[in-house]
Protein backbone atom coordinates (compact mmCIF):
# COMPACT_ATOMS: atom_id res chain seq x y z
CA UNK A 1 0.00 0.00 0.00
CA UNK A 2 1.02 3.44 -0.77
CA UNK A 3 2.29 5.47 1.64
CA UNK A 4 3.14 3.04 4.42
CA UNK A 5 6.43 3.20 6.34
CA UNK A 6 8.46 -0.17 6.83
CA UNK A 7 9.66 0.27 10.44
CA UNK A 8 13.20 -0.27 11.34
CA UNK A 9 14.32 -1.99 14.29
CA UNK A 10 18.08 -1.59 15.10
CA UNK A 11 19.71 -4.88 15.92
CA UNK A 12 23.23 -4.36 16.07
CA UNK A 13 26.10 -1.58 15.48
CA UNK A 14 29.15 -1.83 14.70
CA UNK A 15 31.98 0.77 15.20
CA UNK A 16 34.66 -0.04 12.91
CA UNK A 17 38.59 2.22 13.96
CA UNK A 18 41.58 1.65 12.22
CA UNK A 19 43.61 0.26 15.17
CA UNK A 20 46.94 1.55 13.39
CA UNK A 21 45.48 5.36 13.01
CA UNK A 22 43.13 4.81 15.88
CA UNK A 23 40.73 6.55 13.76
CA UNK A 24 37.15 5.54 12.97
CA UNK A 25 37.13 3.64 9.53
CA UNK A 26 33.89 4.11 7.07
CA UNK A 27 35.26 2.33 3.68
CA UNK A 28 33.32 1.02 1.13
CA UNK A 29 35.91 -1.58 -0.10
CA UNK A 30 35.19 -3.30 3.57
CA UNK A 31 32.87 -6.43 3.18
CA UNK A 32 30.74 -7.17 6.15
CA UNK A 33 28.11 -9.63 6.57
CA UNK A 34 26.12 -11.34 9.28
CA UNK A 35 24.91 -14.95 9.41
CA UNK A 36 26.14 -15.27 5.05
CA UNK A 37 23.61 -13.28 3.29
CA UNK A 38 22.73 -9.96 5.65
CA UNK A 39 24.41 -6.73 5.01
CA UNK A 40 24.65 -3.39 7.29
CA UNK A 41 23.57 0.07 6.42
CA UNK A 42 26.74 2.22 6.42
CA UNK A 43 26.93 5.17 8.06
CA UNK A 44 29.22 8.08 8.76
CA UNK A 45 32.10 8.11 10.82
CA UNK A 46 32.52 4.17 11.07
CA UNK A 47 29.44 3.13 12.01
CA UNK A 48 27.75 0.14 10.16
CA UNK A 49 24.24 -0.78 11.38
CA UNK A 50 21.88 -4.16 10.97
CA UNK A 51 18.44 -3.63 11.38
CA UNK A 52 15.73 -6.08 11.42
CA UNK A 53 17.57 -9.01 12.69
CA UNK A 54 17.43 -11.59 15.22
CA UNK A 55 20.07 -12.42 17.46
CA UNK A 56 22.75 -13.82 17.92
CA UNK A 57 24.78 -13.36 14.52
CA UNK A 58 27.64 -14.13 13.18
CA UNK A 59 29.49 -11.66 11.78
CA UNK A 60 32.71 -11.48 8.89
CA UNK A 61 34.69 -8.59 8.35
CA UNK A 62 36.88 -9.01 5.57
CA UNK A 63 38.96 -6.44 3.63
CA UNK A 64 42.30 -6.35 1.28
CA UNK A 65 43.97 -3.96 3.71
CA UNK A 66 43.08 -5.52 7.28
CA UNK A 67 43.33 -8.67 8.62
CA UNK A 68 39.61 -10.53 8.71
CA UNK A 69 37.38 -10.77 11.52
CA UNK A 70 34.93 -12.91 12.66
CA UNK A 71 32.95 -12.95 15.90
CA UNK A 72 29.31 -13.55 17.10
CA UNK A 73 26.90 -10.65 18.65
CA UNK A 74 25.33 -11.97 21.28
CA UNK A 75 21.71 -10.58 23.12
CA UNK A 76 21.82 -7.52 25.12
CA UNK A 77 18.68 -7.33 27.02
CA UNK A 78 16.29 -5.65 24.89
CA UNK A 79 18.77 -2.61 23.36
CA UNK A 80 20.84 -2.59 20.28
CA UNK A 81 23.54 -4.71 20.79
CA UNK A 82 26.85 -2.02 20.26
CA UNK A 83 30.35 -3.40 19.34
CA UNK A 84 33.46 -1.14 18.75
CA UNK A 85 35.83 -3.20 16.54
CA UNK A 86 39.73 -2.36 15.82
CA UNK A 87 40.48 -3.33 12.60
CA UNK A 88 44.00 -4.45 12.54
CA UNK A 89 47.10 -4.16 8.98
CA UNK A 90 46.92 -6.87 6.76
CA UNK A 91 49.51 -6.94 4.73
CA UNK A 92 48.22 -4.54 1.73
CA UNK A 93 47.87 -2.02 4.55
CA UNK A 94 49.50 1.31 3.40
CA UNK A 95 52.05 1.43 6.13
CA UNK A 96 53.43 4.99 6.36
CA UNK A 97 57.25 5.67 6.26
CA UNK A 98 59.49 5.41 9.40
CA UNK A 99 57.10 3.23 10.46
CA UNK A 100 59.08 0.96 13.45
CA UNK A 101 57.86 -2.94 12.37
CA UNK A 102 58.83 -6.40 13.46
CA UNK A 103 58.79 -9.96 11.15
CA UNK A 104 60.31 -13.55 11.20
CA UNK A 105 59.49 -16.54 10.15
CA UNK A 106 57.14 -19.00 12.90
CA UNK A 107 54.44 -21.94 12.04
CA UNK A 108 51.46 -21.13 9.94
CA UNK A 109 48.63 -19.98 12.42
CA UNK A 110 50.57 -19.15 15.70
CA UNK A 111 49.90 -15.66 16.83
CA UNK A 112 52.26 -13.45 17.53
CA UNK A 113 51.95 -10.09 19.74
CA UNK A 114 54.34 -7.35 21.05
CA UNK A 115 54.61 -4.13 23.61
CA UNK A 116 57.20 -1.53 23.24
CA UNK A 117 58.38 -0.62 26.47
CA UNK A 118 58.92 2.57 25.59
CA UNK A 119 58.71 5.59 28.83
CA UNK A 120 57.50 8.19 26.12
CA UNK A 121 54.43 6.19 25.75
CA UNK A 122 53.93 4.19 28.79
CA UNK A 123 50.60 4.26 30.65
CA UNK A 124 49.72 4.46 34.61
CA UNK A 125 46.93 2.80 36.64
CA UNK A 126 45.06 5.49 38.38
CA UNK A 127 44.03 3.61 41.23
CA UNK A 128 45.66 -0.13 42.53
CA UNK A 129 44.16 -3.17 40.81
CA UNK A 130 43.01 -5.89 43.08
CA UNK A 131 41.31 -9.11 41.86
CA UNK A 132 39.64 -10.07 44.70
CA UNK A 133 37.78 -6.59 44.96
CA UNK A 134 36.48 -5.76 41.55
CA UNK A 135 38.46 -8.18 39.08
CA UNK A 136 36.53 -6.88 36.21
CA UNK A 137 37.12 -3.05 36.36
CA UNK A 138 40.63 -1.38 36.14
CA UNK A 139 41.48 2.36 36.21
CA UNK A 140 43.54 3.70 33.67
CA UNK A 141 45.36 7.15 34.14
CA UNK A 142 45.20 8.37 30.09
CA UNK A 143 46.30 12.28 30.02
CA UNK A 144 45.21 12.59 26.42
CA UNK A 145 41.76 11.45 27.51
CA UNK A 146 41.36 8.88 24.38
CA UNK A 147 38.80 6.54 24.54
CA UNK A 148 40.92 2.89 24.56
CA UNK A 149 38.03 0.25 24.27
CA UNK A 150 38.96 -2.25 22.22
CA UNK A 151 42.26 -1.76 22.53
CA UNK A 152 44.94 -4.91 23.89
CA UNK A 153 47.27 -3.78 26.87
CA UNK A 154 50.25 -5.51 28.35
CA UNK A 155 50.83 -4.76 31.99
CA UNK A 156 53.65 -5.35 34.28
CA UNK A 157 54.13 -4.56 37.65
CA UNK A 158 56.91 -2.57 39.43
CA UNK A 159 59.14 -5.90 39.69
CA UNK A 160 58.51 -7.36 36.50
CA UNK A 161 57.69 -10.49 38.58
CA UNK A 162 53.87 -10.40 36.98
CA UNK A 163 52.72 -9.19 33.62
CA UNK A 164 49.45 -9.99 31.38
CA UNK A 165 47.78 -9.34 28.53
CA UNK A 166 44.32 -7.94 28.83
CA UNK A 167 41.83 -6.35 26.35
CA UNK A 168 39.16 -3.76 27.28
CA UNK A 169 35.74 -4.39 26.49
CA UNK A 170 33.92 -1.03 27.74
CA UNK A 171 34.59 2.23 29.25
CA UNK A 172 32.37 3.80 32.05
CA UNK A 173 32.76 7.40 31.33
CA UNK A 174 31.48 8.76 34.84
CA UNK A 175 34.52 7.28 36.36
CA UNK A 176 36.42 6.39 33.65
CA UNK A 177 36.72 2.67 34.74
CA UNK A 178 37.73 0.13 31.85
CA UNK A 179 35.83 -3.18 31.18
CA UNK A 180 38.38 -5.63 31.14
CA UNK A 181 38.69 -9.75 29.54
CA UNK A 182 40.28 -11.72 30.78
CA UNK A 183 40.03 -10.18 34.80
CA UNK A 184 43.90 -10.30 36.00
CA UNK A 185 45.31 -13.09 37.83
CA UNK A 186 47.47 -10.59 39.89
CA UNK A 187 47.37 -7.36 41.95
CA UNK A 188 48.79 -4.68 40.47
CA UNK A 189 49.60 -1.79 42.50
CA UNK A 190 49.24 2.24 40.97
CA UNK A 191 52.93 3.11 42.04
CA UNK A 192 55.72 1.39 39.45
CA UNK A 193 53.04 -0.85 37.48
CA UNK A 194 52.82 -0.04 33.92
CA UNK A 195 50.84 -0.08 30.93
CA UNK A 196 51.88 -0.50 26.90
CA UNK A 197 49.75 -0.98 24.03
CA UNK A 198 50.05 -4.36 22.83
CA UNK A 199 49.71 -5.62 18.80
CA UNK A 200 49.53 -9.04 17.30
CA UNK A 201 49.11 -10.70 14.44
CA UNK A 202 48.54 -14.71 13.23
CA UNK A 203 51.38 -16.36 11.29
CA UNK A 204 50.61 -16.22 7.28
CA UNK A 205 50.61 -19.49 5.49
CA UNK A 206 53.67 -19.14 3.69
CA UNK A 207 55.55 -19.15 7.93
CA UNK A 208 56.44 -15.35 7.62
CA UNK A 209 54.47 -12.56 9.84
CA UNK A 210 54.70 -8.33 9.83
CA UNK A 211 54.11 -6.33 12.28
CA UNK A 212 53.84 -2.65 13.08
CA UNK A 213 54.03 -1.14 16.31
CA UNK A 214 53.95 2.60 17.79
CA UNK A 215 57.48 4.28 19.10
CA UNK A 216 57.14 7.32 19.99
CA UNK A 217 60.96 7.81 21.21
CA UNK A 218 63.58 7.85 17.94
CA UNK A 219 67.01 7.62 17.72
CA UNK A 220 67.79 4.79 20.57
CA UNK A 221 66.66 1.14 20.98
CA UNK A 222 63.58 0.35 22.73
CA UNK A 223 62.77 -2.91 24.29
CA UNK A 224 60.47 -5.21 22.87
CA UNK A 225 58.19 -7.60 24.99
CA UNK A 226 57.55 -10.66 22.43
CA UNK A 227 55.20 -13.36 23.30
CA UNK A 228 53.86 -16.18 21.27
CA UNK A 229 51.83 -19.56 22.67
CA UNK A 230 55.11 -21.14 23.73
CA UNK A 231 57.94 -18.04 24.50
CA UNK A 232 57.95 -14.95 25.93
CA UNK A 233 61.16 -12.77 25.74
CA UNK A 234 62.54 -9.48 25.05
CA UNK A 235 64.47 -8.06 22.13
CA UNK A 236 66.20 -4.67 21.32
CA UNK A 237 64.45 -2.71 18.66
CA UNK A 238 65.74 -0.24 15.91
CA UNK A 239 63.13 2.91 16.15
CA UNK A 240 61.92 3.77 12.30
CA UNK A 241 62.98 0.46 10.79
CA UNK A 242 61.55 -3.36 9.98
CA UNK A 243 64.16 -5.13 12.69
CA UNK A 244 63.88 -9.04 11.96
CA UNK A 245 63.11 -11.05 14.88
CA UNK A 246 65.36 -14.71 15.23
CA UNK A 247 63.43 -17.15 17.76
CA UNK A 248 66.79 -18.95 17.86
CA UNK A 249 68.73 -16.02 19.35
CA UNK A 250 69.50 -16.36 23.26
């Protein structure tokens, strides 16, 4: 009938950044789909909405400059389920100049992250972590007041005795608490404990792997916190270069 409006119920949205830029990423050339045939509406500024649907979906993000991503979207009481979602380099990604990158050779499928510990960009807990009170809330001290969901962190404490990895999941604004997965096995307290960004990527089938990181000092080595399934170790790091890792080297 003429005239009639199709309402449109909003299911799910997802909030695609660039995790290299950490900039939201609106690109036509990205392919998303939920459960093999639906499609989102694309909006501005990174958002992609599904309307209409019934949840849980599966989801595939796949693109020729980022690595692909697949994850479901579960129920969320009876809002829009909301997902922010880093996109992270594949290996058409434009990667700018004097860009500081690691790569090696490792078994098809392993994944492989890393942390700079670099000062210039190391960040503070604002308050003590403790397990046993609130395991799934940590306090972030972040003086350019970003918004870090999504993001992967690698803490260590003053001794280096304990470190994790750790991604957030949500930010509480009002007291700018983080949502954190996995909770931390340790307790981490606010003075000497500290925070770096941490990057991965999976193993291509050919045994080689790339990967850029952020270092913000230049002109001196920086230490760099490697960790696959099976080793964890540090290397020194050539700021502005690709620097190629050996897993032999002791």
């Amino acid at each position: 009938m003429s005239g009639e409006h199709v309402r449109h119920r909003v299911s799910l949205v997802l909030e695609l950044w660039d995790d290299f830029s950490d900039r939201p990423l609106s690109d036509p050339s990205i392919e998303i789909v939920a459960d093999g045939t639906i499609r989102p509406i694309r909006k501005a500024d990174g958002f992609y909405v599904f309307v209409n649907c019934r949840l849980p979906l599966h989801v595939e993000i796949r693109s020729e400059q980022y690595e692909t991503e697949e994850f479901d979207a579960g129920i969320q009481g009876e809002e829009a389920v909301i997902i922010k979602k880093r996109l992270r380099p594949g290996k058409n990604y434009p990667i700018p100049d004097g860009t500081t990158c690691i790569e090696g050779t490792l078994h098809p499928g392993i994944r492989i992250g890393a942390a700079v510990k670099d000062a210039a960009s190391a960040l503070r807990l604002f308050a003590d972590y403790d397990p046993d009170a609130d395991a799934a809330h940590l306090e972030l001290f972040d003086p350019a007041g970003k918004n870090p969901e999504g993001k992967y962190f690698y803490i260590e404490d003053s001794s280096g005795d304990h470190s994790e990895i750790f991604r957030t999941v949500g930010y509480e604004r009002t007291d700018k608490r983080l949502r954190i997965e996995p909770e931390l096995q340790h307790a981490y307290k606010k003075a000497g404990t500290k925070v770096y960004e941490y990057r991965y990527t999976e193993v291509r089938r050919d045994g080689t792997f790339f990967l850029p990181l952020k270092v913000r000092s230049q002109g001196k080595k920086v230490i760099c916190q490697i960790r696959t399934a099976e080793k964890d170790f540090c290397r020194k790091i050539e700021p502005g270069i690709v620097n190629r890792i050996d897993f032999d080297e002791k």
